[in-house]
N, C-alpha and C. Protein backbone atom coordinates (compact mmCIF):
# COMPACT_ATOMS: atom_id res chain seq x y z
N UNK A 1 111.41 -102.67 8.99
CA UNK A 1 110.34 -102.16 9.79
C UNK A 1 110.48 -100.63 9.85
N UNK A 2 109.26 -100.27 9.23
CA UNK A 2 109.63 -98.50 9.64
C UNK A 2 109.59 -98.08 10.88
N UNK A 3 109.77 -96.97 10.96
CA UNK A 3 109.97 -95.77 12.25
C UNK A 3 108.99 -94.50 12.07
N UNK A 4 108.12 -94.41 12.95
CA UNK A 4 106.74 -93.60 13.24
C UNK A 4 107.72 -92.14 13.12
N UNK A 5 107.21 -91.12 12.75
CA UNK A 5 108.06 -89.53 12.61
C UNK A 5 108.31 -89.57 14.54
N UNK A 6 107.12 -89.84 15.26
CA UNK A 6 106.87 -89.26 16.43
C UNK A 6 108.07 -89.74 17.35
N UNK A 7 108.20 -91.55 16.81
CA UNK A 7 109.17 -92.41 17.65
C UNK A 7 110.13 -91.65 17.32
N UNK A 8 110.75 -91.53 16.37
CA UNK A 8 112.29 -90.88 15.87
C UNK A 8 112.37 -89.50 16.46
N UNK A 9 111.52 -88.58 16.43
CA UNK A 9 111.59 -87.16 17.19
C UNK A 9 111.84 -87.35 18.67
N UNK A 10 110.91 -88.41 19.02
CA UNK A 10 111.08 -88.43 20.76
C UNK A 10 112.64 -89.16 20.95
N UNK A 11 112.96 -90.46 20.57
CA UNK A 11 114.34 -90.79 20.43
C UNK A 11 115.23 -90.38 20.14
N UNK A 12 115.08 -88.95 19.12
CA UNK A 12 116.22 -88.13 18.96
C UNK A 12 116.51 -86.99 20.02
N UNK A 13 115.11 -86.11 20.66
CA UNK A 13 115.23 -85.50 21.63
C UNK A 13 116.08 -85.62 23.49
N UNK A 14 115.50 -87.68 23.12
CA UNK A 14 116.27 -88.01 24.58
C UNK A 14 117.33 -88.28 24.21
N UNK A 15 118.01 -88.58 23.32
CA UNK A 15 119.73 -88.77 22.59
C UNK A 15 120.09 -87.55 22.76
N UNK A 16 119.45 -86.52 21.97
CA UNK A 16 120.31 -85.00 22.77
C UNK A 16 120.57 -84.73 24.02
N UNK A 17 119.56 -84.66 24.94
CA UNK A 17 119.68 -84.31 25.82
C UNK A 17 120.48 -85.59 26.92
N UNK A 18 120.65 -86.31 26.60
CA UNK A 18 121.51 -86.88 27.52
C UNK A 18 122.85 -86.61 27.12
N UNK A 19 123.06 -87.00 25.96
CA UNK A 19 124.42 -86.17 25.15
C UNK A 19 124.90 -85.13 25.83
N UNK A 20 123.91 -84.12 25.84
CA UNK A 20 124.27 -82.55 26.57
C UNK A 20 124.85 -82.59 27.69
N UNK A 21 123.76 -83.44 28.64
CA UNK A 21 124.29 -83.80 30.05
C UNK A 21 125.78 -84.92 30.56
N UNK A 22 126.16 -85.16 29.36
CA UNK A 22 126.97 -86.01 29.71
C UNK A 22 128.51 -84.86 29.61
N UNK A 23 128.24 -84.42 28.31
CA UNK A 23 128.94 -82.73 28.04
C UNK A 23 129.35 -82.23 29.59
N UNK A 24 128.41 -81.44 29.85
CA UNK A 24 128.33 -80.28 30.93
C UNK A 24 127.77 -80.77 32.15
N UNK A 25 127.75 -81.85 32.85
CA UNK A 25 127.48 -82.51 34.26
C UNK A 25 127.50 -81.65 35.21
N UNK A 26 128.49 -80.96 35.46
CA UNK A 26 128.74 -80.26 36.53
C UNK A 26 127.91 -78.53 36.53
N UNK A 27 127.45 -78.25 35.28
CA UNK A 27 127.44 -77.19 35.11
C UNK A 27 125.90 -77.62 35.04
N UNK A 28 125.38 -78.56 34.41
CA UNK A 28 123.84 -78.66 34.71
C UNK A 28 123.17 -78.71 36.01
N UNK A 29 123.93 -79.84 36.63
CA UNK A 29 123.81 -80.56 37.83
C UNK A 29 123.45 -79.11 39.01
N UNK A 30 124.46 -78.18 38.95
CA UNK A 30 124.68 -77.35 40.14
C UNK A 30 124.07 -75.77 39.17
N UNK A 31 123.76 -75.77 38.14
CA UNK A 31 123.35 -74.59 37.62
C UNK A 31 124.68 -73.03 37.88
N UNK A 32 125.77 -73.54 38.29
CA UNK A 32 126.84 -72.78 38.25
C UNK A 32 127.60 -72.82 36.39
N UNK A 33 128.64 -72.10 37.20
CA UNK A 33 129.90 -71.27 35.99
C UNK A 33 130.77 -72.59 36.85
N UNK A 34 130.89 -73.10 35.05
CA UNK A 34 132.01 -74.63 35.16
C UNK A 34 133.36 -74.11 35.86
N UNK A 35 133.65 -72.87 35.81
CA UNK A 35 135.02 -72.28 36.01
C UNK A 35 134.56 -72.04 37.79
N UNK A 36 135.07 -72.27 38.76
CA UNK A 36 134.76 -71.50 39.79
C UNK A 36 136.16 -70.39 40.01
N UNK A 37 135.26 -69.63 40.52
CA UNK A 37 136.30 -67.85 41.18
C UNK A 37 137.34 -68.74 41.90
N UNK A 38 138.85 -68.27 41.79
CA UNK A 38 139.92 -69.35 42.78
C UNK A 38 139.49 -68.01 44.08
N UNK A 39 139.06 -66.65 43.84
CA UNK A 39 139.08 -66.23 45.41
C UNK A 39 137.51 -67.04 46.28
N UNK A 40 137.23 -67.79 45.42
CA UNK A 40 135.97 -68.28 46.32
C UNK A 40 135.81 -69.54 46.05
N UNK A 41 135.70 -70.53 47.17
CA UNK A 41 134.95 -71.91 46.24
C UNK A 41 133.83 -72.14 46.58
N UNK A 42 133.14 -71.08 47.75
CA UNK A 42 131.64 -71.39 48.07
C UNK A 42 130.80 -70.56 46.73
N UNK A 43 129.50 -70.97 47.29
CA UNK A 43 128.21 -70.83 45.64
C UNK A 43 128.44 -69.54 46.29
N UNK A 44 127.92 -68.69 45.28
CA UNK A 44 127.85 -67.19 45.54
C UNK A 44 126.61 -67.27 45.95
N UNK A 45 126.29 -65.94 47.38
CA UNK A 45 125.28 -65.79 48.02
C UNK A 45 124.32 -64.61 46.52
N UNK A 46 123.26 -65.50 46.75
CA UNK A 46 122.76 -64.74 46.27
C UNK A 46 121.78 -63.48 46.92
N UNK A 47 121.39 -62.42 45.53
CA UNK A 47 121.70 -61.01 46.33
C UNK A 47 120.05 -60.64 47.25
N UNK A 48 119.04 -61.65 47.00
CA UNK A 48 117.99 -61.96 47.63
C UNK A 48 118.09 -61.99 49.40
N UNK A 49 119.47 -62.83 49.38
CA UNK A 49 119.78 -63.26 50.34
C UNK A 49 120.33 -61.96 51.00
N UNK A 50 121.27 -61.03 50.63
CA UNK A 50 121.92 -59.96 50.88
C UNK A 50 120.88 -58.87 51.19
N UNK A 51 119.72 -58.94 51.05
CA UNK A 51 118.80 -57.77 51.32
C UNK A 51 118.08 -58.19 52.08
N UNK A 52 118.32 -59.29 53.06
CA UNK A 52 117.35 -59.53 54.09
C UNK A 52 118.39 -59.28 55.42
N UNK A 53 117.87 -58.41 56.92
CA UNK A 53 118.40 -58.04 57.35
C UNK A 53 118.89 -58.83 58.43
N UNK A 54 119.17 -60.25 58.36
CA UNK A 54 119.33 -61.41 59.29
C UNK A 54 120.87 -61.34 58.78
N UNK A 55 121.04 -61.45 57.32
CA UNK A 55 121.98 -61.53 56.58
C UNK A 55 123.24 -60.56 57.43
N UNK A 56 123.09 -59.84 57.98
CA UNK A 56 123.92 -58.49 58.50
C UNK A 56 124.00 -58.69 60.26
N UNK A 57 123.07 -59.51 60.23
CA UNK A 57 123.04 -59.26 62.37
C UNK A 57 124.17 -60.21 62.37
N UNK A 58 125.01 -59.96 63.53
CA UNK A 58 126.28 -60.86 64.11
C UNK A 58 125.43 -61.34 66.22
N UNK A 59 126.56 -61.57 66.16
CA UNK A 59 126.57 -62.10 67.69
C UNK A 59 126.65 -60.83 68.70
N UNK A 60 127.44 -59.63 68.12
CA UNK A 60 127.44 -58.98 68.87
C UNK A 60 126.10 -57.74 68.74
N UNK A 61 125.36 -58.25 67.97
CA UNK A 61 124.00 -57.04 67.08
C UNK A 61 123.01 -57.78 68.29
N UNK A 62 123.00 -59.12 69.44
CA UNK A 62 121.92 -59.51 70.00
C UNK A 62 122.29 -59.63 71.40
N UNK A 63 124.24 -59.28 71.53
CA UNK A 63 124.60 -59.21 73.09
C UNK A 63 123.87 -58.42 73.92
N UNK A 64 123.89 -57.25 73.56
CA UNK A 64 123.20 -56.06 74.14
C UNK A 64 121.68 -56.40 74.85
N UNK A 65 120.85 -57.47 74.12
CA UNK A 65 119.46 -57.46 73.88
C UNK A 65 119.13 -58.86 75.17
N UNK A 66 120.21 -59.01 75.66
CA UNK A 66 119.87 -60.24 76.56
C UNK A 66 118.66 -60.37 77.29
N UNK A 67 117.69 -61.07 77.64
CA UNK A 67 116.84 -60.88 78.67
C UNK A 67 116.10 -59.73 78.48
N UNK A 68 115.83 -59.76 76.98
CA UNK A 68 114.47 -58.86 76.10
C UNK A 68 113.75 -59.67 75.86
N UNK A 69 112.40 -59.26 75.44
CA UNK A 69 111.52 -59.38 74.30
C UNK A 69 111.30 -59.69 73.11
N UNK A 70 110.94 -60.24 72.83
CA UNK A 70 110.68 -60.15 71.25
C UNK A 70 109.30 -60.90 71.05
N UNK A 71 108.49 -60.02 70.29
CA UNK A 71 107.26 -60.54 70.10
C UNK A 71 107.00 -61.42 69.05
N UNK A 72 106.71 -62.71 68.35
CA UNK A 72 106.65 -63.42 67.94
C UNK A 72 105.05 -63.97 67.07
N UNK A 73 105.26 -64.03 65.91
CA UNK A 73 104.04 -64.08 65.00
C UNK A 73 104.09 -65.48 64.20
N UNK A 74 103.25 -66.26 65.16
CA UNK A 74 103.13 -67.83 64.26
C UNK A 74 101.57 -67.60 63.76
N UNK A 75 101.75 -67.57 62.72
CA UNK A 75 99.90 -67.61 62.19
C UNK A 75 99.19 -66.60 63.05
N UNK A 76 98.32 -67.01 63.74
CA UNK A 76 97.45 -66.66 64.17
C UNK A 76 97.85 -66.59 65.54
N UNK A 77 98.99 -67.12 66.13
CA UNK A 77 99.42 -67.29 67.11
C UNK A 77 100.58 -65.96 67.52
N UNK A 78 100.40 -65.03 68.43
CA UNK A 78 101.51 -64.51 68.82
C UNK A 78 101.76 -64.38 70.43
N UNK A 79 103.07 -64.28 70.65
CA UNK A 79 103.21 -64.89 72.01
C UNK A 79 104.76 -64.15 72.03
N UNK A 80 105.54 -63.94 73.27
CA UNK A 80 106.64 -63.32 73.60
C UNK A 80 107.56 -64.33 73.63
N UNK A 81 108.86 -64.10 73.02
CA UNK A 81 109.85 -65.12 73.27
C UNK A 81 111.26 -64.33 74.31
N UNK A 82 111.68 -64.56 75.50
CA UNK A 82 112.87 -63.82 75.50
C UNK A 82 114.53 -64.77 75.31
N UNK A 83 114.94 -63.84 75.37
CA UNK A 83 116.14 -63.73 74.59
C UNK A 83 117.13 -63.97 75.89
N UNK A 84 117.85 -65.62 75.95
CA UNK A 84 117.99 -65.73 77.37
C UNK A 84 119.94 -66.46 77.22
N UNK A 85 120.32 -66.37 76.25
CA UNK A 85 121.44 -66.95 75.75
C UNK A 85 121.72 -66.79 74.36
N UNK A 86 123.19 -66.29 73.97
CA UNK A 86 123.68 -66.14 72.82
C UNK A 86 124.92 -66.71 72.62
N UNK A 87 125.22 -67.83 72.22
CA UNK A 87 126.06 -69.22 72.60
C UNK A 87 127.20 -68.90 71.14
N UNK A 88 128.47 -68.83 71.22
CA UNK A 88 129.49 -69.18 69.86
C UNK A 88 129.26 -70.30 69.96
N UNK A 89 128.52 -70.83 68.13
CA UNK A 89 128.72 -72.12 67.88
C UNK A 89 130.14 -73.14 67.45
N UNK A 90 131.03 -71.64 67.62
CA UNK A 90 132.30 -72.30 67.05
C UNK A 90 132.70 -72.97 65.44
N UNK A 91 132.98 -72.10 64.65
CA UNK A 91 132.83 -72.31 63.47
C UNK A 91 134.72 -72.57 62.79
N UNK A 92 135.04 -73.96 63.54
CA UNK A 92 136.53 -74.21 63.37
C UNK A 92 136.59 -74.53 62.06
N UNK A 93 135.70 -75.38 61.62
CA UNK A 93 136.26 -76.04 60.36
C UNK A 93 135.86 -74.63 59.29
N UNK A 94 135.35 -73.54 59.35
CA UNK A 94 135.92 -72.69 58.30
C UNK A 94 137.21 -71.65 59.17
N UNK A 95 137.30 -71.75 60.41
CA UNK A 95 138.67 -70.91 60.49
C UNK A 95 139.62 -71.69 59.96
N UNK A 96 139.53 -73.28 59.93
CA UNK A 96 140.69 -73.64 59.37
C UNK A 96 141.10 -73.78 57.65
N UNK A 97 139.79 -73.54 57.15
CA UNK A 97 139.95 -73.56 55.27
C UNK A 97 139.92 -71.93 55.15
N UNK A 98 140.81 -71.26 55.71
CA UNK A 98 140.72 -69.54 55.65
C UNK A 98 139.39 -68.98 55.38
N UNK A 99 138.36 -69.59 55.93
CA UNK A 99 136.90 -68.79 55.70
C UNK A 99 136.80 -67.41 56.67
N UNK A 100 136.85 -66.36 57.00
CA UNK A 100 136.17 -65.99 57.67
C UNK A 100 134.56 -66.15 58.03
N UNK A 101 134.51 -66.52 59.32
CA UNK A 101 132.45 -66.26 59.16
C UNK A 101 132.32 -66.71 60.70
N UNK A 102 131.19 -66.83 61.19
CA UNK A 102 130.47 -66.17 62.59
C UNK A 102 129.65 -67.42 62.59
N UNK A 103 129.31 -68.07 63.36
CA UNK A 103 128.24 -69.28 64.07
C UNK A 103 127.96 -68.76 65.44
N UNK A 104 126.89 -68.64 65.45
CA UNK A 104 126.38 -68.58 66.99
C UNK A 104 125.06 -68.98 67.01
N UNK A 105 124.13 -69.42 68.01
CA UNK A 105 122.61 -69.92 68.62
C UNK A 105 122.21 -69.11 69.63
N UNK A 106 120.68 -68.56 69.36
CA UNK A 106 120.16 -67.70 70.15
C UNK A 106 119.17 -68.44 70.71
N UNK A 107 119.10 -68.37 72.17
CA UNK A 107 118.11 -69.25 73.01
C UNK A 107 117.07 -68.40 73.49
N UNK A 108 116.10 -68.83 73.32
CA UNK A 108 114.79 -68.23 73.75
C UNK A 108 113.87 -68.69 74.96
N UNK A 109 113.46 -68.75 75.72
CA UNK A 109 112.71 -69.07 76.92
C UNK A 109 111.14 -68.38 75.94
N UNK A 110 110.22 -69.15 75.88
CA UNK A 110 108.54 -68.73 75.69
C UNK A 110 107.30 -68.79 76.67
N UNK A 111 106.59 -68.06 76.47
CA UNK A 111 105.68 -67.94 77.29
C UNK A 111 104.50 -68.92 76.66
N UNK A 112 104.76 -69.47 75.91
CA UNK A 112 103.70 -70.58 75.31
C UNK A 112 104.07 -70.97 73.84
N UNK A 113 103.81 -72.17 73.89
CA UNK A 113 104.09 -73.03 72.07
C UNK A 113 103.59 -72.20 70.94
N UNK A 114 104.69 -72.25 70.42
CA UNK A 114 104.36 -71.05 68.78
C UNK A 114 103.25 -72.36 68.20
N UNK A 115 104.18 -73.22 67.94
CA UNK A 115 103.24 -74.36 67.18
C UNK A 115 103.78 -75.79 67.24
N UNK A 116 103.99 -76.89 66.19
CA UNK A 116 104.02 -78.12 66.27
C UNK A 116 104.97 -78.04 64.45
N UNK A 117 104.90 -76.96 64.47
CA UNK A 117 105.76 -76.86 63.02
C UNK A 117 106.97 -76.17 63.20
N UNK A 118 108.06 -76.42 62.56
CA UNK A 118 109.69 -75.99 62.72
C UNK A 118 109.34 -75.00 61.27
N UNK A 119 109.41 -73.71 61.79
CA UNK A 119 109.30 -73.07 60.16
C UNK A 119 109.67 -71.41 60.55
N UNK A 120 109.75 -70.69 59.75
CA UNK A 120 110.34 -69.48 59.74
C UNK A 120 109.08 -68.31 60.46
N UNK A 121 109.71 -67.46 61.71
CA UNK A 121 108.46 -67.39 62.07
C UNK A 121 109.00 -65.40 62.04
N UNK A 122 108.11 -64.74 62.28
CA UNK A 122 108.40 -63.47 62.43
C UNK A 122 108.69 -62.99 64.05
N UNK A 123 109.61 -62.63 63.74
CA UNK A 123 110.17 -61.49 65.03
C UNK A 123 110.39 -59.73 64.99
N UNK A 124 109.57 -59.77 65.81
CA UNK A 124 109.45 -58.37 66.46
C UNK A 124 110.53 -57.63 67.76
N UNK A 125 110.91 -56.60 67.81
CA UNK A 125 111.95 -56.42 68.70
C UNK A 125 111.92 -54.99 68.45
N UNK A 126 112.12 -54.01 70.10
CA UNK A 126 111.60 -52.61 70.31
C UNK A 126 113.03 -52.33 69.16
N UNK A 127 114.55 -52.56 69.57
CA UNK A 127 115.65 -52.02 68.69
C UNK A 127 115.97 -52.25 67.51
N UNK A 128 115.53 -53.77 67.19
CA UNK A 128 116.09 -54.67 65.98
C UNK A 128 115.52 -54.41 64.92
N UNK A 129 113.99 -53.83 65.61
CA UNK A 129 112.70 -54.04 64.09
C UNK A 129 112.34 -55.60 63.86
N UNK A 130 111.74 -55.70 62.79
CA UNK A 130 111.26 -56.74 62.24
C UNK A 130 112.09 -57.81 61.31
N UNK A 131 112.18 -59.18 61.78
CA UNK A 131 112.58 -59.92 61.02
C UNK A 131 112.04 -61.09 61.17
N UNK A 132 112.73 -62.20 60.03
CA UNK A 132 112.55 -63.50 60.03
C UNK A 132 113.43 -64.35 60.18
N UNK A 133 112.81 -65.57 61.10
CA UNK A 133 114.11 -65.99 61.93
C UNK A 133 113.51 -68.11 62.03
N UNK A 134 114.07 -68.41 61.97
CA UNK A 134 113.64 -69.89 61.94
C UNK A 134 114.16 -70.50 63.38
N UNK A 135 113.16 -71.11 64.30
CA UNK A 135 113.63 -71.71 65.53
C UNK A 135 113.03 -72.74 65.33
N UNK A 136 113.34 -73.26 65.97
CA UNK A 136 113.18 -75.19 66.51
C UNK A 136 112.98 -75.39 68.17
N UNK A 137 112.58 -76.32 68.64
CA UNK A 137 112.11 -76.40 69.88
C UNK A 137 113.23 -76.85 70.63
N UNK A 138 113.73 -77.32 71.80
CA UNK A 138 114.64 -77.26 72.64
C UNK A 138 114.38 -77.74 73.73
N UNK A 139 115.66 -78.04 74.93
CA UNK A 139 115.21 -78.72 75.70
C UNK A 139 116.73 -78.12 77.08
N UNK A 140 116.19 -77.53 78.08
CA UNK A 140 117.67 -77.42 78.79
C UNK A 140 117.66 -78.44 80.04
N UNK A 141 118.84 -78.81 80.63
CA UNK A 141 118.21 -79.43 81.96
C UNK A 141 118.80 -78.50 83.10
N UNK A 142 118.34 -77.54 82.98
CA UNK A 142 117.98 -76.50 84.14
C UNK A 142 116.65 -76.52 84.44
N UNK A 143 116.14 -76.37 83.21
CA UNK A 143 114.53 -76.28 83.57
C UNK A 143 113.59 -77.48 82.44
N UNK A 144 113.45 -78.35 82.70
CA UNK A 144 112.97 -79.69 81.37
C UNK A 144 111.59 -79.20 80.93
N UNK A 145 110.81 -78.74 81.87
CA UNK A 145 109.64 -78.26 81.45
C UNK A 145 109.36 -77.48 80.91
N UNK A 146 110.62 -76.26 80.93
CA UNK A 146 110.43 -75.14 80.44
C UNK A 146 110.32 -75.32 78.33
N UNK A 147 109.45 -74.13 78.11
CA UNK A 147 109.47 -74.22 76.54
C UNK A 147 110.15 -73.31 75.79
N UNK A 148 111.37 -73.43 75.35
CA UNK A 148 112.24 -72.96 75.19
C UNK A 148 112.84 -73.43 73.30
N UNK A 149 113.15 -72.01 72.61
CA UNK A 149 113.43 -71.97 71.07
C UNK A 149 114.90 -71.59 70.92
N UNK A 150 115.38 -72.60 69.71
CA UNK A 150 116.95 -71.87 69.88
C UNK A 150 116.68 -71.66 68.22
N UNK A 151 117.86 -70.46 67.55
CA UNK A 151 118.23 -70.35 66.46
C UNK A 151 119.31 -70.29 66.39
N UNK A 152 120.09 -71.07 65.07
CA UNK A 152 121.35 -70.49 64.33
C UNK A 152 121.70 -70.21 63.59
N UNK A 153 122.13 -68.92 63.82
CA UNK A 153 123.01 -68.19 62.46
C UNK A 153 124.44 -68.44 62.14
N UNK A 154 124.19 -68.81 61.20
CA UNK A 154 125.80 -69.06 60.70
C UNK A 154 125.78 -68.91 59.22
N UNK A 155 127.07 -67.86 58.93
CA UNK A 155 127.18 -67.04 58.03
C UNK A 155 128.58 -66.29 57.99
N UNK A 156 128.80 -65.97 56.60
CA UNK A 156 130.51 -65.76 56.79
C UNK A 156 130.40 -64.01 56.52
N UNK A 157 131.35 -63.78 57.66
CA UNK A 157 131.49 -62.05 57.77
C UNK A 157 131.70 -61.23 57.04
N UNK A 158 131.35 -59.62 56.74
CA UNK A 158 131.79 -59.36 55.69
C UNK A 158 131.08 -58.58 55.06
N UNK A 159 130.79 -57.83 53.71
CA UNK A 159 129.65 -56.78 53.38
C UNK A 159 129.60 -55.98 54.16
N UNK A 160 128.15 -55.16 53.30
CA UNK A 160 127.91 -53.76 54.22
C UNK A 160 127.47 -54.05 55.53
N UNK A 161 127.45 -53.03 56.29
CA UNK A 161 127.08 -52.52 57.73
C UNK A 161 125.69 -52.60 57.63
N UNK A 162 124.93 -52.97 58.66
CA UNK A 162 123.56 -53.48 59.00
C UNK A 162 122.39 -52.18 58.14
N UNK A 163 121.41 -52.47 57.90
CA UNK A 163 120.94 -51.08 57.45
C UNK A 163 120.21 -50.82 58.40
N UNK A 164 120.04 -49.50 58.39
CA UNK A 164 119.60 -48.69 59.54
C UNK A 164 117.72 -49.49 60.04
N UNK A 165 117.55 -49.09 60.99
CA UNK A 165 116.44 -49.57 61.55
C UNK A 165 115.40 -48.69 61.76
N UNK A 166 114.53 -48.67 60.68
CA UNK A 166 113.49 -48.25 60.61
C UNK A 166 112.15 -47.89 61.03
């Protein structure tokens, strides 16, 4: 029984490529260098990531700012969030694999619902400038009614110094 050119091209194409993948698994799979750095075993941050200025704020860049402002841009929606708690999330399990790095949650008290969507929203702030910051909705039992946003940053210490604020 013959074999169509088309059958044999397509059957030879998926024979390679699984071949390949069976080769290099790890290196397809994760799009990394099969070798990892021994001074690192996390993915390298990429440098996208390094030029956004969230990347640089710590715990102590929002102590100062307690029981501020920050003006807040959901769509079409903007509304004031303040800044009412800055909590260590406690980041043991990398003090104990020698990571250095910083966990903390910033609590917000609002003056009304950004929205019904968990998504990255813009923040405004008289010292900080402008950034982007992802909160989620919340719940304290001090106040149950109250509408209240927390964020967390967690991120390992390190690099340049914040860039100046523009």
């Amino acid at each position: 029984m013959p074999i169509s050119r088309r059958k044999f091209l397509r059957s030879s194409t998926v024979a390679a490529l699984f071949g390949s993948l069976a080769l290099h698994p790890m290196k397809s799979v994760f799009a990394q260098k099969s070798e990892p750095d021994p001074r690192n075993t996390n993915f390298e941050i990429p440098q996208e990531a390094k030029r956004d200025r969230v990347f640089y704020f710590a715990k102590s860049t929002f102590k100062p700012h307690l029981n501020t402002d920050f003006v807040v841009r959901a769509g079409v929606i903007v509304t004031t969030l303040r800044l009412i708690e800055v909590e260590d999330c406690g980041s043991t399990d990398n003090e104990a694999a020698g990571d250095a790095g910083e966990c903390f949650s910033l609590t917000f008290r609002a003056d009304r619902e950004l929205s019904d969507l968990r998504t990255i929203h813009v923040f405004e702030h008289a010292a900080l400038g402008e950034f982007n910051l992802f909160v989620a909705t919340t719940k304290t039992l001090s106040d149950p009614d109250g509408i209240y946003y927390v964020a967390v940053i967690n991120h390992r210490l390190g690099g340049a110094p914040a860039p100046p604020v523009q």
